[in-house]
Protein backbone atom coordinates (compact mmCIF):
# COMPACT_ATOMS: atom_id res chain seq x y z
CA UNK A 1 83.71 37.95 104.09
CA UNK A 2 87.14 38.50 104.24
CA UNK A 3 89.38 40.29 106.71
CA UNK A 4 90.41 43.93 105.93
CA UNK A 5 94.04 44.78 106.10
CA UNK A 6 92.86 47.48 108.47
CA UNK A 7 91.56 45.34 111.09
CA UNK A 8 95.00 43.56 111.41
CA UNK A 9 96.70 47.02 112.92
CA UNK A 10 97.15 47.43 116.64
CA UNK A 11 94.99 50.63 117.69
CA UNK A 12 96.49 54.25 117.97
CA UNK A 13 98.00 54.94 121.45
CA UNK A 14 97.91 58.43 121.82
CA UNK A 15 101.19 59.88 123.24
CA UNK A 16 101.56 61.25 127.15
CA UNK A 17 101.25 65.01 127.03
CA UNK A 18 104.21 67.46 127.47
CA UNK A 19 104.30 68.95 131.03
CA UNK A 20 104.40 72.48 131.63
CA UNK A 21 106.83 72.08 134.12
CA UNK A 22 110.11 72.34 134.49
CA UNK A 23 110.15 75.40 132.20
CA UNK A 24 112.55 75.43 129.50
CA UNK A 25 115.48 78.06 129.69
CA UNK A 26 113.93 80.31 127.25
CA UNK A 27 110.83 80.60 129.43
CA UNK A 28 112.80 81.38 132.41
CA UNK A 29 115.08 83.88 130.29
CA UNK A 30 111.50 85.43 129.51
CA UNK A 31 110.28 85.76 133.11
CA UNK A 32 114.13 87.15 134.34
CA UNK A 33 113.53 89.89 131.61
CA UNK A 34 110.07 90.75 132.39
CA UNK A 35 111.55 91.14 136.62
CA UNK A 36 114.05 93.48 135.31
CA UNK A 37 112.12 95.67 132.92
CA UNK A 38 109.42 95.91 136.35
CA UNK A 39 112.22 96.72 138.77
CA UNK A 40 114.06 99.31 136.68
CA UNK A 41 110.59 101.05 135.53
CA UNK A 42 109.83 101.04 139.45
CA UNK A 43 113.61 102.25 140.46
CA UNK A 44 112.98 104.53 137.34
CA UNK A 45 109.84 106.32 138.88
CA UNK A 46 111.50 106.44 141.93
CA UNK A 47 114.38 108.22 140.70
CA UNK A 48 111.88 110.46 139.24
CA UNK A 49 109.34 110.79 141.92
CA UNK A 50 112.57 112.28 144.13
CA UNK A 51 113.59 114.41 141.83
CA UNK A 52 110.36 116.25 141.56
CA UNK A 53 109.84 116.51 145.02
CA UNK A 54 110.67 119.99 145.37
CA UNK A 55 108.59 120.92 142.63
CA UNK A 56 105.54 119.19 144.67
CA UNK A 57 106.45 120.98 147.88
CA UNK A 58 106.41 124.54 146.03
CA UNK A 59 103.14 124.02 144.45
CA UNK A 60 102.21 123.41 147.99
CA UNK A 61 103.35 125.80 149.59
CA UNK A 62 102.30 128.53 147.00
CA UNK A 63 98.63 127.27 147.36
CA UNK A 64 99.07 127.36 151.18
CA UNK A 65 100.21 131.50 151.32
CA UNK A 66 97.24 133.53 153.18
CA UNK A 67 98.93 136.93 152.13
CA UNK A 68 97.66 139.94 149.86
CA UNK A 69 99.75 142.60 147.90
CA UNK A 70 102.57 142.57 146.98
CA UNK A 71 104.50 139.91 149.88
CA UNK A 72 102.17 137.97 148.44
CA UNK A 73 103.86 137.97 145.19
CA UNK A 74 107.38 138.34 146.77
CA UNK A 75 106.38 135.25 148.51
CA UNK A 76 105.79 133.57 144.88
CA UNK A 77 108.88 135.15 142.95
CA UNK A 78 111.08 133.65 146.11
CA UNK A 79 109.44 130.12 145.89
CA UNK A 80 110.14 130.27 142.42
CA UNK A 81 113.68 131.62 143.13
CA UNK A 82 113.75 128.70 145.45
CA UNK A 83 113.36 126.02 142.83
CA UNK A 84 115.76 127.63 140.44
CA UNK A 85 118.67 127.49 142.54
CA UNK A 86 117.22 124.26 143.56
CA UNK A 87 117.08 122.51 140.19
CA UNK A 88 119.61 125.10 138.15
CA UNK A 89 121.85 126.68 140.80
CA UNK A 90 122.15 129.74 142.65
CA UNK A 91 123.78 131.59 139.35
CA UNK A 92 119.93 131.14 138.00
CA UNK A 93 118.35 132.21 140.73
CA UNK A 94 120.44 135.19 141.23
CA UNK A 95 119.56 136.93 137.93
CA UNK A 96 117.19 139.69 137.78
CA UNK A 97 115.54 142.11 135.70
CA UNK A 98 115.16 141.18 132.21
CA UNK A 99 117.83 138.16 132.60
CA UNK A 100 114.90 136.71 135.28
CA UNK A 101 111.95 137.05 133.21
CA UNK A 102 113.95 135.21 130.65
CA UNK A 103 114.85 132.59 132.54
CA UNK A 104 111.18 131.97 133.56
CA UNK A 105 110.09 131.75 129.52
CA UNK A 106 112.82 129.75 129.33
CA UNK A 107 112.24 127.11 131.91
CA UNK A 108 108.75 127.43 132.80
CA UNK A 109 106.82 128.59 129.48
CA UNK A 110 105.11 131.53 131.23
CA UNK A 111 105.89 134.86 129.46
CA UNK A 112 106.37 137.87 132.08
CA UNK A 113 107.89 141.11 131.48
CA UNK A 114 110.59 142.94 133.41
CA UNK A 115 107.60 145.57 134.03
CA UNK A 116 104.95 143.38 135.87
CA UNK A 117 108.18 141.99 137.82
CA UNK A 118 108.57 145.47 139.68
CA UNK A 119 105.28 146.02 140.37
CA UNK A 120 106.00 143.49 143.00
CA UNK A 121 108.13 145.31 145.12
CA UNK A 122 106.12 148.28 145.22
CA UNK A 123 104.08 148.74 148.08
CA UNK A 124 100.81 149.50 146.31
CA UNK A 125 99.87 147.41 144.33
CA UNK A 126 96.94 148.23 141.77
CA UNK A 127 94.24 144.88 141.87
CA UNK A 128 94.69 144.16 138.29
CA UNK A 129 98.17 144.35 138.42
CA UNK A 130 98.31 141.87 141.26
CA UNK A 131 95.96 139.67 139.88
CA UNK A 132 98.00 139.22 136.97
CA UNK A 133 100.92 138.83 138.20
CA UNK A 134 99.94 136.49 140.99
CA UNK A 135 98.63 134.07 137.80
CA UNK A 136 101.53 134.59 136.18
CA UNK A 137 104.11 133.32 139.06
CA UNK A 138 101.58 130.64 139.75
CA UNK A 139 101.46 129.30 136.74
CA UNK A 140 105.25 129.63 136.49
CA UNK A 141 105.71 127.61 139.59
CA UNK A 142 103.16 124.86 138.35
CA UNK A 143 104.79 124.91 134.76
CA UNK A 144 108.49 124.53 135.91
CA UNK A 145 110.68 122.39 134.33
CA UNK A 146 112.71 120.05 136.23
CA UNK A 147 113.95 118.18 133.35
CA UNK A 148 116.62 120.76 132.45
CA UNK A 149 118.54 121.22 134.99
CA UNK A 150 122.01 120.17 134.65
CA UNK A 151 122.72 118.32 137.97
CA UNK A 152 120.24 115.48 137.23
């Protein structure tokens, strides 16, 4: 028989694979990036853990108060007070009356009147009354918004 054309080739040598290593600048461009975006989300949550700190102590310390009637709620409408002139300045948490209730719709989505706000400094204070308005400032405390304040 005669010789095929194919068996007069030299065999296939299969080329060395590429390393992995040393990384190619795009890689390392890649893994810079990824650093960054991790450091600034953690400097980011930081920043933000700090901020709300205050908030986290109030909550606290509202859930901590052993008192009934109405110091008890004077208690909550001054840790409340407390985080408005914290977060917003003392010209917020100097208002009262109407222009306080307001500012608590405003910045902490809890709806209380000017009404249920004087029942606080009276010295009897009816249970439902109480009741109600101890939810009220709770929640208000709880719901506050941080966020708006102009200092931050």
């Amino acid at each position: 028989m005669t010789a095929s054309a194919l068996d007069t080739l030299e065999p296939i040598i299969a080329p060395t694979s590429v390393s992995f290593w040393p990384l190619t600048p795009a890689w390392w461009a890649v893994i810079a990036l990824t650093v960054i975006v991790i450091l600034a989300g953690c400097a980011y949550w930081r920043l933000v853990y700090k901020h709300n700190q205050a908030k986290r102590e109030a909550i606290i310390l509202a859930s901590t108060l052993n008192n009934e009637g109405a110091e008890h709620l004077q208690q909550l409408n001054m840790i409340l007070k407390r985080l408005a002139a914290h977060y917003y300045g003392a010209d917020k948490a100097s208002c009262h009356s109407q222009q306080w209730c307001d500012f608590i719709h405003s910045a902490c989505r809890v709806t209380i009147t000017n009404e249920q706000l004087t029942h606080i400094y009276h010295p009897k204070v009816e249970h439902s009354h109480y009741t109600q308005v101890k939810q009220l400032l709770s929640q208000a405390i709880k719901r506050f918004n941080t966020r708006g304040a102009a200092h931050v």
